[in-house]
PDB file of N, CA and C in Angstrom:
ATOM      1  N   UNK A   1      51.838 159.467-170.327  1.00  0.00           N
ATOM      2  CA  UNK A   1      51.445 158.863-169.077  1.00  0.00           C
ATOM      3  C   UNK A   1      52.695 158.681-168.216  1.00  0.00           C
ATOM      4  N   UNK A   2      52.692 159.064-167.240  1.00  0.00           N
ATOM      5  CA  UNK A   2      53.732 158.868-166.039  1.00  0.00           C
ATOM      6  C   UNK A   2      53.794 157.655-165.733  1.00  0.00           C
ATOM      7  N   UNK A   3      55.615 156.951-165.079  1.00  0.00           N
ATOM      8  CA  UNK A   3      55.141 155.198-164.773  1.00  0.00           C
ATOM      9  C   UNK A   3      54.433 155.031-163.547  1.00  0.00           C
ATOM     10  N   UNK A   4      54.023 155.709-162.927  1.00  0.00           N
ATOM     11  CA  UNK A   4      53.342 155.173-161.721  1.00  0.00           C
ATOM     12  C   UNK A   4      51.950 155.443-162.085  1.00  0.00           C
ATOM     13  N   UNK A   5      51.298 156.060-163.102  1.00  0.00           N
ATOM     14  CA  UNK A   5      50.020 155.643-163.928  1.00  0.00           C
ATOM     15  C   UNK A   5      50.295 154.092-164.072  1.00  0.00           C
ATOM     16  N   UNK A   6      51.057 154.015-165.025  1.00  0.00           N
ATOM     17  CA  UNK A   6      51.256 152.822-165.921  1.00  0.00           C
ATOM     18  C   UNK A   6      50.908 151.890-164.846  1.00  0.00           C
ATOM     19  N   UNK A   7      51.982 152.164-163.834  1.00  0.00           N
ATOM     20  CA  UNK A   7      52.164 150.541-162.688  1.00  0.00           C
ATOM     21  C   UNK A   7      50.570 150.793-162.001  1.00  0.00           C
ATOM     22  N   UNK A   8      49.555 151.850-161.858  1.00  0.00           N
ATOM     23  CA  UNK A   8      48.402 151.183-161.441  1.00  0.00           C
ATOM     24  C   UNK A   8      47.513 150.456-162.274  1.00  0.00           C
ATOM     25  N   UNK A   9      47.729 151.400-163.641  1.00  0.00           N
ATOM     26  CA  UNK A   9      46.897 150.613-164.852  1.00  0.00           C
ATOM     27  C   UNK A   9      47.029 148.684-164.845  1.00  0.00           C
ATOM     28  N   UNK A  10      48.593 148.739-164.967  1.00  0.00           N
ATOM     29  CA  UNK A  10      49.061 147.187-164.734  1.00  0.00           C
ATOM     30  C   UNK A  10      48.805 146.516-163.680  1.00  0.00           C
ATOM     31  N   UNK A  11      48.431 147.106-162.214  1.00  0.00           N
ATOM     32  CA  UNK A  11      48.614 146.729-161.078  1.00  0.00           C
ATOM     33  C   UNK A  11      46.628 146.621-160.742  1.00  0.00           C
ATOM     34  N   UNK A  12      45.698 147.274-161.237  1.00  0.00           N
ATOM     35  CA  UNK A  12      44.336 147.138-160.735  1.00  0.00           C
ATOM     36  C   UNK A  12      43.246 147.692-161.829  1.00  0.00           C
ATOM     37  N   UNK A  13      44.015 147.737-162.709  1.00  0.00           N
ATOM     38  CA  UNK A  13      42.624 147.719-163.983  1.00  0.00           C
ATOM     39  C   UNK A  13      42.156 146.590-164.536  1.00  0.00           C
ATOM     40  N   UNK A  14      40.999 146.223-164.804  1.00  0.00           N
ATOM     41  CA  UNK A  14      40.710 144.972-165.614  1.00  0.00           C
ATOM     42  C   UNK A  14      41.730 144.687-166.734  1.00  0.00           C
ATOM     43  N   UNK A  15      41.514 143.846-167.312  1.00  0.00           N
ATOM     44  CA  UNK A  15      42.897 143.790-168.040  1.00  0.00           C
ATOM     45  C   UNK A  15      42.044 144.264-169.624  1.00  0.00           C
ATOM     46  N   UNK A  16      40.536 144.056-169.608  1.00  0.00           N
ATOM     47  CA  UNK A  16      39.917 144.456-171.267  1.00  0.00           C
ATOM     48  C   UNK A  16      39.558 145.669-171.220  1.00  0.00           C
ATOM     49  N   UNK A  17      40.306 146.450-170.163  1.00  0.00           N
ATOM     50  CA  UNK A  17      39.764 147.983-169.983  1.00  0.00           C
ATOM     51  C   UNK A  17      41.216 148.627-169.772  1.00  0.00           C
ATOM     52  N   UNK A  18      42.176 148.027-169.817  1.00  0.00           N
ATOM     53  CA  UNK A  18      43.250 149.144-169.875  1.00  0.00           C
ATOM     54  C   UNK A  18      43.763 149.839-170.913  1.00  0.00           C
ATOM     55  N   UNK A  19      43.916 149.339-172.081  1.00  0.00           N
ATOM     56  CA  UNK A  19      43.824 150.012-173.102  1.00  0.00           C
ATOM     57  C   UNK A  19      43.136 151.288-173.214  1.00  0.00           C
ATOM     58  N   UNK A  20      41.753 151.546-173.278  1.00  0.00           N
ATOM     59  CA  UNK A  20      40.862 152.228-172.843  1.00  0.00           C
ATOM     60  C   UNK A  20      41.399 153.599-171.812  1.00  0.00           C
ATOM     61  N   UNK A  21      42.092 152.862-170.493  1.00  0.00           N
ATOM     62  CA  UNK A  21      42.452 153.883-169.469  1.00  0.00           C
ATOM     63  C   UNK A  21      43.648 154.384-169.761  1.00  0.00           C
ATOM     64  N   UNK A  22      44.784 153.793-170.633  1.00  0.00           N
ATOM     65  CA  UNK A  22      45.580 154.569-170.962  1.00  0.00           C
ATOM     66  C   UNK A  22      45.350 155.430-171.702  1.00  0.00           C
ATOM     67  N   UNK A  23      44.580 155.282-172.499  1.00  0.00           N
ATOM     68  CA  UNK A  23      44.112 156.008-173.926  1.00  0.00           C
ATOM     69  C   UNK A  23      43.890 157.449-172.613  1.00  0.00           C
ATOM     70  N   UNK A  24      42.917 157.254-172.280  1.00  0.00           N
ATOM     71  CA  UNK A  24      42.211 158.132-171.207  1.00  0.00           C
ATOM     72  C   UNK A  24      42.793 159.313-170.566  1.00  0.00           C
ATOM     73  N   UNK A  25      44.013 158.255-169.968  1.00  0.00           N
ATOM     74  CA  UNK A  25      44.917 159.097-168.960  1.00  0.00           C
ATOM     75  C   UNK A  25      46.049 160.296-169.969  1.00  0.00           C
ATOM     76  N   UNK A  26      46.259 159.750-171.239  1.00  0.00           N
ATOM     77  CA  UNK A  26      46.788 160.295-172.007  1.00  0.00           C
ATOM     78  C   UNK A  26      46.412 161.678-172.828  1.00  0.00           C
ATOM     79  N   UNK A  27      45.321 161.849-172.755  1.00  0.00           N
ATOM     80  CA  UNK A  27      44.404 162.914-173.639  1.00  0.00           C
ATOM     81  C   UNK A  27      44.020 163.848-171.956  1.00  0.00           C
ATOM     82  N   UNK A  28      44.441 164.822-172.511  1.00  0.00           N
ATOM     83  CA  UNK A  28      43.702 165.833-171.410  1.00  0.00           C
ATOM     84  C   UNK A  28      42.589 166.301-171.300  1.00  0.00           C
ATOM     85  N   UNK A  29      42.132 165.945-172.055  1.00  0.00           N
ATOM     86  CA  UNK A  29      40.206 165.702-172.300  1.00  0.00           C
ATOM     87  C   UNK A  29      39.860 165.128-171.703  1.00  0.00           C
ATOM     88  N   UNK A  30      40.309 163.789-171.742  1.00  0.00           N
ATOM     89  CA  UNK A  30      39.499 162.344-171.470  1.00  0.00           C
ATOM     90  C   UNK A  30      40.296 161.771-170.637  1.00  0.00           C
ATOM     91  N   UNK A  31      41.148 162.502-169.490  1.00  0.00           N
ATOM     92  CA  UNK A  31      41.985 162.227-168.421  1.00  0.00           C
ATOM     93  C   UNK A  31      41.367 162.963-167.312  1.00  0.00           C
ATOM     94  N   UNK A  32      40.797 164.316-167.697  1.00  0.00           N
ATOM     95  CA  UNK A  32      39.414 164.527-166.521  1.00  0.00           C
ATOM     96  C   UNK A  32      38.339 164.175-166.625  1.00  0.00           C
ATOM     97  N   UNK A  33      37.584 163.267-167.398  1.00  0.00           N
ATOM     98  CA  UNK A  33      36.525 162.582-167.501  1.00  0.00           C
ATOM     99  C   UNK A  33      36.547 161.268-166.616  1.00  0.00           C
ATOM    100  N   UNK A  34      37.777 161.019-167.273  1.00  0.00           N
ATOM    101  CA  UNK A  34      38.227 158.993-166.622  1.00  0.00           C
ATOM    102  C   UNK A  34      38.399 159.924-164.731  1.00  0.00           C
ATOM    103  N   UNK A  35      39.072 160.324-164.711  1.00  0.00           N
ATOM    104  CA  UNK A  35      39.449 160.611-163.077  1.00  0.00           C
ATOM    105  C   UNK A  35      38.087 161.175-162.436  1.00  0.00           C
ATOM    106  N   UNK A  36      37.314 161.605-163.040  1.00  0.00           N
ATOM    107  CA  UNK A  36      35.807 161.970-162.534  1.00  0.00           C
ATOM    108  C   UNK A  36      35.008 160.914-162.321  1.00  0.00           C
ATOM    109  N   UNK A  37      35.082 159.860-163.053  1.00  0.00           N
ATOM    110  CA  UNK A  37      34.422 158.714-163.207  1.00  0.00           C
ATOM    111  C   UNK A  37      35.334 158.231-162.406  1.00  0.00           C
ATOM    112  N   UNK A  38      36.184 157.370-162.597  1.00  0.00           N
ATOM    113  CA  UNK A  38      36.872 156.173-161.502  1.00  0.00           C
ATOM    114  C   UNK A  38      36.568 156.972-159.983  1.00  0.00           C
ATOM    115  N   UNK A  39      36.121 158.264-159.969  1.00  0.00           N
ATOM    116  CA  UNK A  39      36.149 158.497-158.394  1.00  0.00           C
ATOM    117  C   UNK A  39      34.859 157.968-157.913  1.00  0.00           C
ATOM    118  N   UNK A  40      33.742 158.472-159.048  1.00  0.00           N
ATOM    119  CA  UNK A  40      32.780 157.978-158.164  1.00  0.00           C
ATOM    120  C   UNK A  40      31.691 156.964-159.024  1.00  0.00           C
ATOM    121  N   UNK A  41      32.455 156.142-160.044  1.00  0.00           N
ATOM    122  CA  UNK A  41      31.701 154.856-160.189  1.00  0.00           C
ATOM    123  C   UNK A  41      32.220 153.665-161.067  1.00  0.00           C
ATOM    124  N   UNK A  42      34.167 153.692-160.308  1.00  0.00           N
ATOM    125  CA  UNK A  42      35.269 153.108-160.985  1.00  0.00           C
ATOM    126  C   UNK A  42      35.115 151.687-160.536  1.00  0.00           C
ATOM    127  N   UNK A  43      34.137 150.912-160.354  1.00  0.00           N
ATOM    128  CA  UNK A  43      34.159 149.991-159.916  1.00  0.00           C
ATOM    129  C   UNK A  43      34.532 148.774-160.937  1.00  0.00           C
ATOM    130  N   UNK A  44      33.810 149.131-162.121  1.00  0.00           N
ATOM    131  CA  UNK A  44      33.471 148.317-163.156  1.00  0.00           C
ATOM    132  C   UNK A  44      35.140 148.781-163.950  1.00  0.00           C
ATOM    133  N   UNK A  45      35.536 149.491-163.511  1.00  0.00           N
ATOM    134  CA  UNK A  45      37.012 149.387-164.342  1.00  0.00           C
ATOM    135  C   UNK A  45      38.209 149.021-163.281  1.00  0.00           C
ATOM    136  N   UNK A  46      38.021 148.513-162.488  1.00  0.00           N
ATOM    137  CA  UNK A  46      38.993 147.935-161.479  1.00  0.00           C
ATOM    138  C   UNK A  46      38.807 146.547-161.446  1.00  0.00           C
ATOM    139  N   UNK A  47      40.099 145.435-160.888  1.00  0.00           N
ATOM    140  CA  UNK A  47      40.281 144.463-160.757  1.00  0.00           C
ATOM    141  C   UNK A  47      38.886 143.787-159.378  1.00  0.00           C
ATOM    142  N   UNK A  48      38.189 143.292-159.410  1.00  0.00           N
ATOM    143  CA  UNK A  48      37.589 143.070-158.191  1.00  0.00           C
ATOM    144  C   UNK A  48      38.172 142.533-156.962  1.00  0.00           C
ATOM    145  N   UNK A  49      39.326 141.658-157.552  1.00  0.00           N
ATOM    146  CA  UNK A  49      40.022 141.160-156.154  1.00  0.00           C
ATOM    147  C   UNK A  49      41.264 142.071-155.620  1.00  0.00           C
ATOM    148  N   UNK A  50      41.177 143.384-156.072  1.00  0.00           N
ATOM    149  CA  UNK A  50      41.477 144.510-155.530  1.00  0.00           C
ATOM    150  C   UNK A  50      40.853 145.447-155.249  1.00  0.00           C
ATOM    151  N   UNK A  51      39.133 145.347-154.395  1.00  0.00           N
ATOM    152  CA  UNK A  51      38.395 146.285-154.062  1.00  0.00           C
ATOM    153  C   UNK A  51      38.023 146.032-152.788  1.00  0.00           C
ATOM    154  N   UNK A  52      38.312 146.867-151.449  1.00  0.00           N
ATOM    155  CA  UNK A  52      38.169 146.338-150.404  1.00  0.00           C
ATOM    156  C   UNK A  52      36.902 147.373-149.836  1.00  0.00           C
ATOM    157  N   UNK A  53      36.177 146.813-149.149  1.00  0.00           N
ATOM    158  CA  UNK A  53      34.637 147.913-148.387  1.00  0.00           C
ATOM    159  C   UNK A  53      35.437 148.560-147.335  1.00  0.00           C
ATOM    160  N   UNK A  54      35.364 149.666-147.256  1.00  0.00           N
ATOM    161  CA  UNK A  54      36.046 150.242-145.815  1.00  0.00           C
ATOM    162  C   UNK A  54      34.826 150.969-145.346  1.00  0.00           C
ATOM    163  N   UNK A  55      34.131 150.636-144.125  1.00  0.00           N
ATOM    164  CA  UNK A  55      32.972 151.046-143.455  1.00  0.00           C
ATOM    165  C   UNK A  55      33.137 152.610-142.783  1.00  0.00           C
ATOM    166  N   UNK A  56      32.070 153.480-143.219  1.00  0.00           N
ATOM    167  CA  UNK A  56      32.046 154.545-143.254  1.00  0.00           C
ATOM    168  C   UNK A  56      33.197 155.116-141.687  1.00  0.00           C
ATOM    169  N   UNK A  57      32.639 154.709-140.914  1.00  0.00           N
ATOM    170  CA  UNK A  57      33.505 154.885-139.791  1.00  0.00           C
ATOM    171  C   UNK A  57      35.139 154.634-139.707  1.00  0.00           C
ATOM    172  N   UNK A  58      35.970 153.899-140.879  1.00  0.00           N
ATOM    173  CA  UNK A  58      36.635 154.292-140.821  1.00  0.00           C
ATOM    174  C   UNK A  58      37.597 154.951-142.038  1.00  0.00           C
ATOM    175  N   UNK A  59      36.889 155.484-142.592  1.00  0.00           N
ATOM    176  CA  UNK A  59      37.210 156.040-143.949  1.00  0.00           C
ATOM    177  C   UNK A  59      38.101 157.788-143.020  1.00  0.00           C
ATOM    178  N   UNK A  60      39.128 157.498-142.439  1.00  0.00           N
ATOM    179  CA  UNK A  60      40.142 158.554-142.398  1.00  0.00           C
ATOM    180  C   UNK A  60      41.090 157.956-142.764  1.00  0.00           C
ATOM    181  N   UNK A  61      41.796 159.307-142.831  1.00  0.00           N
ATOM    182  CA  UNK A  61      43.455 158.543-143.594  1.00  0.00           C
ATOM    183  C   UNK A  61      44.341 157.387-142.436  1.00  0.00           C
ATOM    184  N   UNK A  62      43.921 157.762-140.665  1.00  0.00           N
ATOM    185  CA  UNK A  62      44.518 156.718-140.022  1.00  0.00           C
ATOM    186  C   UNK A  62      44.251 155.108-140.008  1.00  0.00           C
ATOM    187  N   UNK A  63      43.013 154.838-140.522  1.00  0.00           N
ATOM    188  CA  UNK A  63      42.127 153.961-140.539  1.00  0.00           C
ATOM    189  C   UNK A  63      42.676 153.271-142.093  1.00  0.00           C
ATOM    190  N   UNK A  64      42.264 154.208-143.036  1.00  0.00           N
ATOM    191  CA  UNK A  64      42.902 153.348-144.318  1.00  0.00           C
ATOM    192  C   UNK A  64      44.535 153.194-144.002  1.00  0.00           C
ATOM    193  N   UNK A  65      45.457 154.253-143.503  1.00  0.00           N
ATOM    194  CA  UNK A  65      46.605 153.719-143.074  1.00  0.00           C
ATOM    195  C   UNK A  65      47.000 152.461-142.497  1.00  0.00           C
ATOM    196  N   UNK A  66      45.934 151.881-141.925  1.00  0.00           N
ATOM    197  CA  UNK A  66      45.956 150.995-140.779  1.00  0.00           C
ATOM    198  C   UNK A  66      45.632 149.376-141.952  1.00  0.00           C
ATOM    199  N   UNK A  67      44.514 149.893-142.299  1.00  0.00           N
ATOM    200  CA  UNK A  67      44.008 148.436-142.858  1.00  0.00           C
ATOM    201  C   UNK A  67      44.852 148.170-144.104  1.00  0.00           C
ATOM    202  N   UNK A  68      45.675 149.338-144.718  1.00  0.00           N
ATOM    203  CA  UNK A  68      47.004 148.902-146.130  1.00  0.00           C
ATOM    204  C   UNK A  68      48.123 148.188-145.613  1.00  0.00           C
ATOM    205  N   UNK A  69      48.164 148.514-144.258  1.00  0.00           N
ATOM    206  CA  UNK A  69      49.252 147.660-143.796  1.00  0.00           C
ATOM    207  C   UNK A  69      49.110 146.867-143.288  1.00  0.00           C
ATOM    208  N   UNK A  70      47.874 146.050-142.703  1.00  0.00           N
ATOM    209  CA  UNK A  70      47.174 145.077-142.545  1.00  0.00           C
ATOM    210  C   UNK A  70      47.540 144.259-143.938  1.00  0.00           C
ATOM    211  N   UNK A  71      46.792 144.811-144.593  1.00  0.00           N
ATOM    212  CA  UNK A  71      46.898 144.025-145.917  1.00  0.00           C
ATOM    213  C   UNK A  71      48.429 143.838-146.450  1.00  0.00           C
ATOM    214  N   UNK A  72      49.462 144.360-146.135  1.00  0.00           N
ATOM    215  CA  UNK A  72      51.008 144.342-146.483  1.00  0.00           C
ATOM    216  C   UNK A  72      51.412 145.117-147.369  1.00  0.00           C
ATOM    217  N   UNK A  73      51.120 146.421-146.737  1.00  0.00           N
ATOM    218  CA  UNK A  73      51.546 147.661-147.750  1.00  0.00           C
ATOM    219  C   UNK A  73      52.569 148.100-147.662  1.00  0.00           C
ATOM    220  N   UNK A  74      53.596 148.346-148.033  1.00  0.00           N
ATOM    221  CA  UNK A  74      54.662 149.216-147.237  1.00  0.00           C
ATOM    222  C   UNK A  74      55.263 150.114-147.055  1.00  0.00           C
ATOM    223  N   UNK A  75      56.386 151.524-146.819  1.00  0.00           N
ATOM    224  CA  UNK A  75      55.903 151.830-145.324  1.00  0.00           C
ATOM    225  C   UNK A  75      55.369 153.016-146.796  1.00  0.00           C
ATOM    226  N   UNK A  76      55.609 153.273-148.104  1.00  0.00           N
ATOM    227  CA  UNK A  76      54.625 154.176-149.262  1.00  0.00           C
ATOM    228  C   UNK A  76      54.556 153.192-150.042  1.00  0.00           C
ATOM    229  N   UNK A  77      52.859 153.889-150.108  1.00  0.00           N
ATOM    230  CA  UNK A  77      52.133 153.155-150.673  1.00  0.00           C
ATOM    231  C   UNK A  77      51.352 154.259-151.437  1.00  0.00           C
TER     232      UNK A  77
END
């Protein structure tokens, strides 16, 4: 696993599911399964008070640009 896996695992996974996602990210099997899944129904393996709604209208990259730095992102993120 690469550290900037690691630092999201540490940074927005539940904490009784990371184990699990490292395991995941580690196996090249089950590192395109987990990345298939967290895309489209990673909810339940993320921190909740790190899940923000971004309304269809502004789901471009200027728009999420806009609201990460709203939130205090900086200047890579």
């Amino acid at each position: 696993m690469k550290p900037h896996e690691q630092a999201f695992v540490d940074s927005f996974v539940k904490g009784e599911r990371r184990e699990r996602v490292m395991a995941a990210l580690a196996s090249t099997k089950k590192r395109r399964k987990f990345v298939g899944e967290l895309a489209h129904h990673g909810t339940y393996i993320l921190e909740p008070n790190c899940l923000r709604r971004i309304e269809p209208s502004q789901q471009n990259p200027d728009s999420i640009n806009a609201i990460l730095r709203g939130q205090g992102a900086p200047d890579t993120c």
